[in-house]
PDB file of N, CA and C in Angstrom:
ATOM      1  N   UNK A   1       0.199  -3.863 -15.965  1.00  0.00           N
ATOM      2  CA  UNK A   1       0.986  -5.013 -15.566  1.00  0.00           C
ATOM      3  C   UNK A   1       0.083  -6.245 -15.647  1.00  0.00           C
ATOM      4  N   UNK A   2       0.527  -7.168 -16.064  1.00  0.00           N
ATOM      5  CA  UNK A   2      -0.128  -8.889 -16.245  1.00  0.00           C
ATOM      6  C   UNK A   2       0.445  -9.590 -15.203  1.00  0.00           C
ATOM      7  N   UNK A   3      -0.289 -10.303 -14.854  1.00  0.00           N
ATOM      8  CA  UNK A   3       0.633 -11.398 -13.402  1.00  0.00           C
ATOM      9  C   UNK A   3      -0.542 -12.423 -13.926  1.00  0.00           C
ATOM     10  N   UNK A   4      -0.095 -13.364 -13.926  1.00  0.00           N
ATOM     11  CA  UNK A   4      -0.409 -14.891 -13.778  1.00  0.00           C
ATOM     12  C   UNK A   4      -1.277 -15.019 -12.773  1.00  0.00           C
ATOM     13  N   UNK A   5      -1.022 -15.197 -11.632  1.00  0.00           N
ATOM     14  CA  UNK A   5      -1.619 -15.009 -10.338  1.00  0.00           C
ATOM     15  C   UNK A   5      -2.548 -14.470 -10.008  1.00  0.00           C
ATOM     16  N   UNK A   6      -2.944 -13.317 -10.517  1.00  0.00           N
ATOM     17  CA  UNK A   6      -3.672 -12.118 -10.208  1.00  0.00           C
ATOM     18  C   UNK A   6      -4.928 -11.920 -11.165  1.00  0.00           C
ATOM     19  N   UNK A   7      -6.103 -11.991 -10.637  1.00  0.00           N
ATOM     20  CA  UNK A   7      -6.858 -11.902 -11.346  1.00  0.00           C
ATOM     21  C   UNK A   7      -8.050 -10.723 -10.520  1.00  0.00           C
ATOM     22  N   UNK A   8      -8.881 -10.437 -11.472  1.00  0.00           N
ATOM     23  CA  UNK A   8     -10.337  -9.285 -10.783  1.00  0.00           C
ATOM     24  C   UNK A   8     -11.099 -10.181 -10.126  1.00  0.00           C
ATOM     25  N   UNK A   9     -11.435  -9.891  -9.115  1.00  0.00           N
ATOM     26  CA  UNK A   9     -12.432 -10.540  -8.329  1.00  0.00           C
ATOM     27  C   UNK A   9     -13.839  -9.944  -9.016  1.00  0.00           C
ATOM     28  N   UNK A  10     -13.858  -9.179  -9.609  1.00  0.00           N
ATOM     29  CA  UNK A  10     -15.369  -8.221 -10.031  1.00  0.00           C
ATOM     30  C   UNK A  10     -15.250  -8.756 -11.736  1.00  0.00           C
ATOM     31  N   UNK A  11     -14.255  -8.277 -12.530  1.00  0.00           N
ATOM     32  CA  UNK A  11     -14.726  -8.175 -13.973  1.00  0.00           C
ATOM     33  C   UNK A  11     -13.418  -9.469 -14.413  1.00  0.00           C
ATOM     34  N   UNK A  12     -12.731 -10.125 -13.564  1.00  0.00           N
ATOM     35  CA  UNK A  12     -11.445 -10.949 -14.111  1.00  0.00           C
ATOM     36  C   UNK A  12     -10.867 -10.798 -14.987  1.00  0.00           C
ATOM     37  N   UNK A  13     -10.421  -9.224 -15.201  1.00  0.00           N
ATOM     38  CA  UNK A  13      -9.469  -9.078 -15.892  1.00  0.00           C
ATOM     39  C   UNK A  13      -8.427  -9.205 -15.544  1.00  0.00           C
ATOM     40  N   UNK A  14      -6.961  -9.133 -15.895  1.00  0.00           N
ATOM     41  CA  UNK A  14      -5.630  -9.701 -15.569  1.00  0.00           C
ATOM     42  C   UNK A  14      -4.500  -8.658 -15.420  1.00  0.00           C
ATOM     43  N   UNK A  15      -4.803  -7.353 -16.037  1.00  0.00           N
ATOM     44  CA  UNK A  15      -4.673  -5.862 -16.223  1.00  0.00           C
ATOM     45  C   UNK A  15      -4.548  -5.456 -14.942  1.00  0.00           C
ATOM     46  N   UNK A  16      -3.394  -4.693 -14.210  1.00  0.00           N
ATOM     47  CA  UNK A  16      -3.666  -4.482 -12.682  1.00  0.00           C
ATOM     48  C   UNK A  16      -2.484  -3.229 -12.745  1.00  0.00           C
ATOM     49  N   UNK A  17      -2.443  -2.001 -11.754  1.00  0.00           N
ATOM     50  CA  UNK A  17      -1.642  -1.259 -11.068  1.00  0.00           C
ATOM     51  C   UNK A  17      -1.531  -1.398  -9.384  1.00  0.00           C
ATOM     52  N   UNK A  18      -0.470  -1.366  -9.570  1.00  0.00           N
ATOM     53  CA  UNK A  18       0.187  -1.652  -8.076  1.00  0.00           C
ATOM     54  C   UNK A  18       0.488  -0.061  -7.829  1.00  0.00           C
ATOM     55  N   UNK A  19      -0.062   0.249  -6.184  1.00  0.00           N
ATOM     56  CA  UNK A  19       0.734   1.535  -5.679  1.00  0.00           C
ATOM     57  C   UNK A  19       0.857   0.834  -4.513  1.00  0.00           C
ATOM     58  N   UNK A  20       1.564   1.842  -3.627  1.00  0.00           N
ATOM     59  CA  UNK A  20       2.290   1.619  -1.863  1.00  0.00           C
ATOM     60  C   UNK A  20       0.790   2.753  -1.288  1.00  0.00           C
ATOM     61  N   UNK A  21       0.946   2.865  -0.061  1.00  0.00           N
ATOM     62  CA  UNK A  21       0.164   3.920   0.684  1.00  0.00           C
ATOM     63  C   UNK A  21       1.036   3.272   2.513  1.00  0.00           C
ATOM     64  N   UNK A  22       1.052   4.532   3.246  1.00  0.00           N
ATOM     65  CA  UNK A  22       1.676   4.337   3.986  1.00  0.00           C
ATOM     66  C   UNK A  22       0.700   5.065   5.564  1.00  0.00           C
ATOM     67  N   UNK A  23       0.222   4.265   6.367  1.00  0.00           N
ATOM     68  CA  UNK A  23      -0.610   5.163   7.570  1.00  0.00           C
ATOM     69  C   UNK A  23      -0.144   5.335   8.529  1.00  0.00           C
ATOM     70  N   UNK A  24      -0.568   6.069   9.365  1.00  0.00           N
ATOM     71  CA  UNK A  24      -0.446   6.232  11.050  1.00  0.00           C
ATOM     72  C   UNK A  24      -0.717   5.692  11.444  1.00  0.00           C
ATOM     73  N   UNK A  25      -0.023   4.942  13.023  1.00  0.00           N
ATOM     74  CA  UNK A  25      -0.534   4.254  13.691  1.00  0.00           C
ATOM     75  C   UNK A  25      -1.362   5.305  14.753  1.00  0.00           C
ATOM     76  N   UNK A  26      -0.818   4.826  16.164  1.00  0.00           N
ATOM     77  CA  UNK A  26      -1.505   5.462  17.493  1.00  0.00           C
ATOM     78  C   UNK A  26      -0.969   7.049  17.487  1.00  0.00           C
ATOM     79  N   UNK A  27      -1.419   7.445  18.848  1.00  0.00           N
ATOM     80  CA  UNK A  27      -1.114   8.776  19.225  1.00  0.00           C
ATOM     81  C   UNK A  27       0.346   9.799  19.013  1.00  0.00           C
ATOM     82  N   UNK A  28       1.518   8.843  19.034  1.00  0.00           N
ATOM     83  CA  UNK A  28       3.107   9.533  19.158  1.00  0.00           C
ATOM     84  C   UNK A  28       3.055   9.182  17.912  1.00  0.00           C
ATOM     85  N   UNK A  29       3.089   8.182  16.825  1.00  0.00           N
ATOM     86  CA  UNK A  29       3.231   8.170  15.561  1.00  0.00           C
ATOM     87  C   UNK A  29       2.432   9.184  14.600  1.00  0.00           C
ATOM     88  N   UNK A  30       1.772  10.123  15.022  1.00  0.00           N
ATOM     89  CA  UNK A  30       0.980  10.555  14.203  1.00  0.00           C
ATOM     90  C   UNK A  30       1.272  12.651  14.857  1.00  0.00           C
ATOM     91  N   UNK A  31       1.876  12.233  16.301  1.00  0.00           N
ATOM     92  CA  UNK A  31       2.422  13.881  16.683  1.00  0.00           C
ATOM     93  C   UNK A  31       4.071  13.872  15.640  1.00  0.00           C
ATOM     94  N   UNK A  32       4.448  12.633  15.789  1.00  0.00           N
ATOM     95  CA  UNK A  32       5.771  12.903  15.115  1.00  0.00           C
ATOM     96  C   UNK A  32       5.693  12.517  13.803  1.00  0.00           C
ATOM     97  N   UNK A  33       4.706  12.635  13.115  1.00  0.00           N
ATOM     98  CA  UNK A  33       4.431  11.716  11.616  1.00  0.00           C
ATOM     99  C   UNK A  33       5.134  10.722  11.260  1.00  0.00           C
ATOM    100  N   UNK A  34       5.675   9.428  12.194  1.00  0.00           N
ATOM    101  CA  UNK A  34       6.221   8.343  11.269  1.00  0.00           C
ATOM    102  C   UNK A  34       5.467   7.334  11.271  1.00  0.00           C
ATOM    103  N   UNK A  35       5.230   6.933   9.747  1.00  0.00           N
ATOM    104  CA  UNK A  35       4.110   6.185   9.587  1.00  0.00           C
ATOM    105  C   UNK A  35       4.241   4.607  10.172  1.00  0.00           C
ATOM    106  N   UNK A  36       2.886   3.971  10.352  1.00  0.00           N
ATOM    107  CA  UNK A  36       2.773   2.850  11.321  1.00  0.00           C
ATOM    108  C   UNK A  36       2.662   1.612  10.386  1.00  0.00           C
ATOM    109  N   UNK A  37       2.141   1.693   9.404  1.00  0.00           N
ATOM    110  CA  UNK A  37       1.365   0.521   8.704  1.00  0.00           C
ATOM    111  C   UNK A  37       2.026   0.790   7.100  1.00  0.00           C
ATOM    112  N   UNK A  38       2.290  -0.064   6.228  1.00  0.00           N
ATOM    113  CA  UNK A  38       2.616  -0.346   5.355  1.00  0.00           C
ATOM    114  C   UNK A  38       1.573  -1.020   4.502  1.00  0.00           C
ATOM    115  N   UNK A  39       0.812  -0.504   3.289  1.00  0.00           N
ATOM    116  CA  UNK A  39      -0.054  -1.239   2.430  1.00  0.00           C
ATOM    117  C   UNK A  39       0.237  -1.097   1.212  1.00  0.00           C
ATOM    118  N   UNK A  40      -0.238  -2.621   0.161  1.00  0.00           N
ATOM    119  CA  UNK A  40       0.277  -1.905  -1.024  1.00  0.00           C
ATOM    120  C   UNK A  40      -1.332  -2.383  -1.715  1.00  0.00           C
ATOM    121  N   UNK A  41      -1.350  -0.915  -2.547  1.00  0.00           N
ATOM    122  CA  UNK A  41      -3.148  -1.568  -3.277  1.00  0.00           C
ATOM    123  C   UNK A  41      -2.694  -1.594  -4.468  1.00  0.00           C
ATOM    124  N   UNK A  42      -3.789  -3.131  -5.466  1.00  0.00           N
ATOM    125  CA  UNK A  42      -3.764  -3.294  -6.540  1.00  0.00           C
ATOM    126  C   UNK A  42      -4.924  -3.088  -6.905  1.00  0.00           C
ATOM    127  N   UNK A  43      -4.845  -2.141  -8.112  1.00  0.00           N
ATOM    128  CA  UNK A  43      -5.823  -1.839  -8.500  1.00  0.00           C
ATOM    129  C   UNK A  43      -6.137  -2.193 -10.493  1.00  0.00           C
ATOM    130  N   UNK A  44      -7.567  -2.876 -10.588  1.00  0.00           N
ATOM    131  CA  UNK A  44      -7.508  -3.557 -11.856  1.00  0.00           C
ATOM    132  C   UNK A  44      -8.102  -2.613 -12.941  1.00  0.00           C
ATOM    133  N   UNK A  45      -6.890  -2.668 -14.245  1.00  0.00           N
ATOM    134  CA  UNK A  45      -7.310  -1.311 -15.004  1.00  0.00           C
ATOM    135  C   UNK A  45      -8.721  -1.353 -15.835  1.00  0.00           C
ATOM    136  N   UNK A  46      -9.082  -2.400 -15.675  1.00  0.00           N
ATOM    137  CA  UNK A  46     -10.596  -2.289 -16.476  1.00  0.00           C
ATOM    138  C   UNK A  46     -11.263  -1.911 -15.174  1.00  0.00           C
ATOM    139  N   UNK A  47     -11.820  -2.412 -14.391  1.00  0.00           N
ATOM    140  CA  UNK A  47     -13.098  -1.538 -13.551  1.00  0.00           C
ATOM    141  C   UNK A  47     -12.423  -0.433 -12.397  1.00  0.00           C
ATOM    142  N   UNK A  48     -11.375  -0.938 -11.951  1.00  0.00           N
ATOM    143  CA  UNK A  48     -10.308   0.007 -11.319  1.00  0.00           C
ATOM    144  C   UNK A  48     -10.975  -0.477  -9.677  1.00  0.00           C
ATOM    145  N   UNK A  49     -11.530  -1.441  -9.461  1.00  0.00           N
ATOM    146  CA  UNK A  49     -11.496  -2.159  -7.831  1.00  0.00           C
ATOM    147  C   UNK A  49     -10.483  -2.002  -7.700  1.00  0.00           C
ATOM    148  N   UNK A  50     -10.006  -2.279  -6.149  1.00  0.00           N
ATOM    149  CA  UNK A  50      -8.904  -2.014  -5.837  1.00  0.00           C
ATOM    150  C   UNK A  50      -8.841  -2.737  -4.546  1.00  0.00           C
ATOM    151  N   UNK A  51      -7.869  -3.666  -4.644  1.00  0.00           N
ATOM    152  CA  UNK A  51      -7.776  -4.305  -3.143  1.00  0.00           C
ATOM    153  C   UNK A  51      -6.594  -3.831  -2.365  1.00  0.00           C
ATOM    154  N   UNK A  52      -6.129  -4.335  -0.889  1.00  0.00           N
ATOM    155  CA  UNK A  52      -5.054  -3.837  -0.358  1.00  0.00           C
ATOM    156  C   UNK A  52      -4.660  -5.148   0.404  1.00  0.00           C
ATOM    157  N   UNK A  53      -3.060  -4.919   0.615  1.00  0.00           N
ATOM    158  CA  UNK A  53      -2.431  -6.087   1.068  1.00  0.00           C
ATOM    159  C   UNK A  53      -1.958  -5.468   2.063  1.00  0.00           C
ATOM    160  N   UNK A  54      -1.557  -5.841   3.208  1.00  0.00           N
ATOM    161  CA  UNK A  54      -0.717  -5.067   4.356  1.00  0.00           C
ATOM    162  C   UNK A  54       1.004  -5.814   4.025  1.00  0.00           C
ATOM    163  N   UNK A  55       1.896  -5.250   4.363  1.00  0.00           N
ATOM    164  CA  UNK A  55       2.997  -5.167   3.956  1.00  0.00           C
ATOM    165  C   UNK A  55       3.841  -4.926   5.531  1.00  0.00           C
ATOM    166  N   UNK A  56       5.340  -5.273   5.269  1.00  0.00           N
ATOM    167  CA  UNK A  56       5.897  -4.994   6.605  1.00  0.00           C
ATOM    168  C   UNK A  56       6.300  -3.518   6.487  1.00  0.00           C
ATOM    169  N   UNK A  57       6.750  -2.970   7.771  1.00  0.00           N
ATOM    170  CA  UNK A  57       7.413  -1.416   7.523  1.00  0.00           C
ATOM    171  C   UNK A  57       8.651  -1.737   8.382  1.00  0.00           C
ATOM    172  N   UNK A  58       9.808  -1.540   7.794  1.00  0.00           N
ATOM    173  CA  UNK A  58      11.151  -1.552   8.974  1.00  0.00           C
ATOM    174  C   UNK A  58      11.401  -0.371   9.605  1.00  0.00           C
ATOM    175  N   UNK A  59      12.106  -0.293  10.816  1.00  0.00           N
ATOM    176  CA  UNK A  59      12.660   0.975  11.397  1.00  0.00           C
ATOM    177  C   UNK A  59      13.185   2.184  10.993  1.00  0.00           C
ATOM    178  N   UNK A  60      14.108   1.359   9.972  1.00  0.00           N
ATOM    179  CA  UNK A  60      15.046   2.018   9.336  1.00  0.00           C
ATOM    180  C   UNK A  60      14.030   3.163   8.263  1.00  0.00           C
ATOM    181  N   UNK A  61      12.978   2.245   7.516  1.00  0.00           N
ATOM    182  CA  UNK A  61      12.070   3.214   6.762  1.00  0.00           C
ATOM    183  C   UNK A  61      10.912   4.244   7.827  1.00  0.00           C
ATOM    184  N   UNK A  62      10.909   4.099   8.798  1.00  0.00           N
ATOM    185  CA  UNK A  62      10.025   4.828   9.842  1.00  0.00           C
ATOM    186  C   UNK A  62      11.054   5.830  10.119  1.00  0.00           C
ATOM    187  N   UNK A  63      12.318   5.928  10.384  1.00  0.00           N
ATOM    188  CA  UNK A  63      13.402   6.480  10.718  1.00  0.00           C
ATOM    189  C   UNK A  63      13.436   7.907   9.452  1.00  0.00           C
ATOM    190  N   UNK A  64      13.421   6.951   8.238  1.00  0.00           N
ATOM    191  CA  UNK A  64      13.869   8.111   7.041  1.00  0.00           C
ATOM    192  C   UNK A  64      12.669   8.976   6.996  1.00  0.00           C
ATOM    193  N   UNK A  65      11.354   8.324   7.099  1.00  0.00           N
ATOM    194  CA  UNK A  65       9.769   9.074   6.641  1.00  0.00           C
ATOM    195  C   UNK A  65       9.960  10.582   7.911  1.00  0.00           C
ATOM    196  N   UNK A  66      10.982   9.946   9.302  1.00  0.00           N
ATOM    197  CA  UNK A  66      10.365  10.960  10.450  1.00  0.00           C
ATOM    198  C   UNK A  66      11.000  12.551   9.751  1.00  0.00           C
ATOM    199  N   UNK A  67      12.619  12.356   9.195  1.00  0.00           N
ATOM    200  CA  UNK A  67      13.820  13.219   9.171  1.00  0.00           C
ATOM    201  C   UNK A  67      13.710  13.790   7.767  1.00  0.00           C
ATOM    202  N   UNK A  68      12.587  13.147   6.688  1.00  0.00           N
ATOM    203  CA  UNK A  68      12.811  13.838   4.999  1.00  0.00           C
ATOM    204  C   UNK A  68      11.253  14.796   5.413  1.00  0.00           C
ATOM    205  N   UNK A  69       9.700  14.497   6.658  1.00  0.00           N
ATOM    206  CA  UNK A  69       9.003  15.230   6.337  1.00  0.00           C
ATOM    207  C   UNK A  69       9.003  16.332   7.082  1.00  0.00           C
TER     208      UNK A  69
END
């Protein structure tokens, strides 16, 4: 993927993959596995750094993660 915007902080290439990753928060989020934190990392396809953005998580998606694992 190319974005305008987006550049390597290490080799400035313009080349990037985007994934999601999803964590635990505290103690009850992690007995009942619904995840707490929302991140999405971009990672640049020439050296493959990889930064992370934090992201929102709604209820509704904490709700589906508790009942599909």
């Amino acid at each position: 993927m190319r974005h305008k915007k987006w550049e390597c902080t290490k080799c400035k290439d313009l080349d990037f993959t985007v994934g999601e990753m999803r964590v635990a928060g505290g103690f009850w989020s992690k007995i009942f596995d619904v995840q707490g934190s929302k991140y999405s990392a971009v990672t640049c396809d020439n050296c493959r750094y990889t930064e992370f953005y934090k992201g929102s998580t709604s209820g509704l998606g904490n709700v589906f993660d508790f009942f599909s694992s």
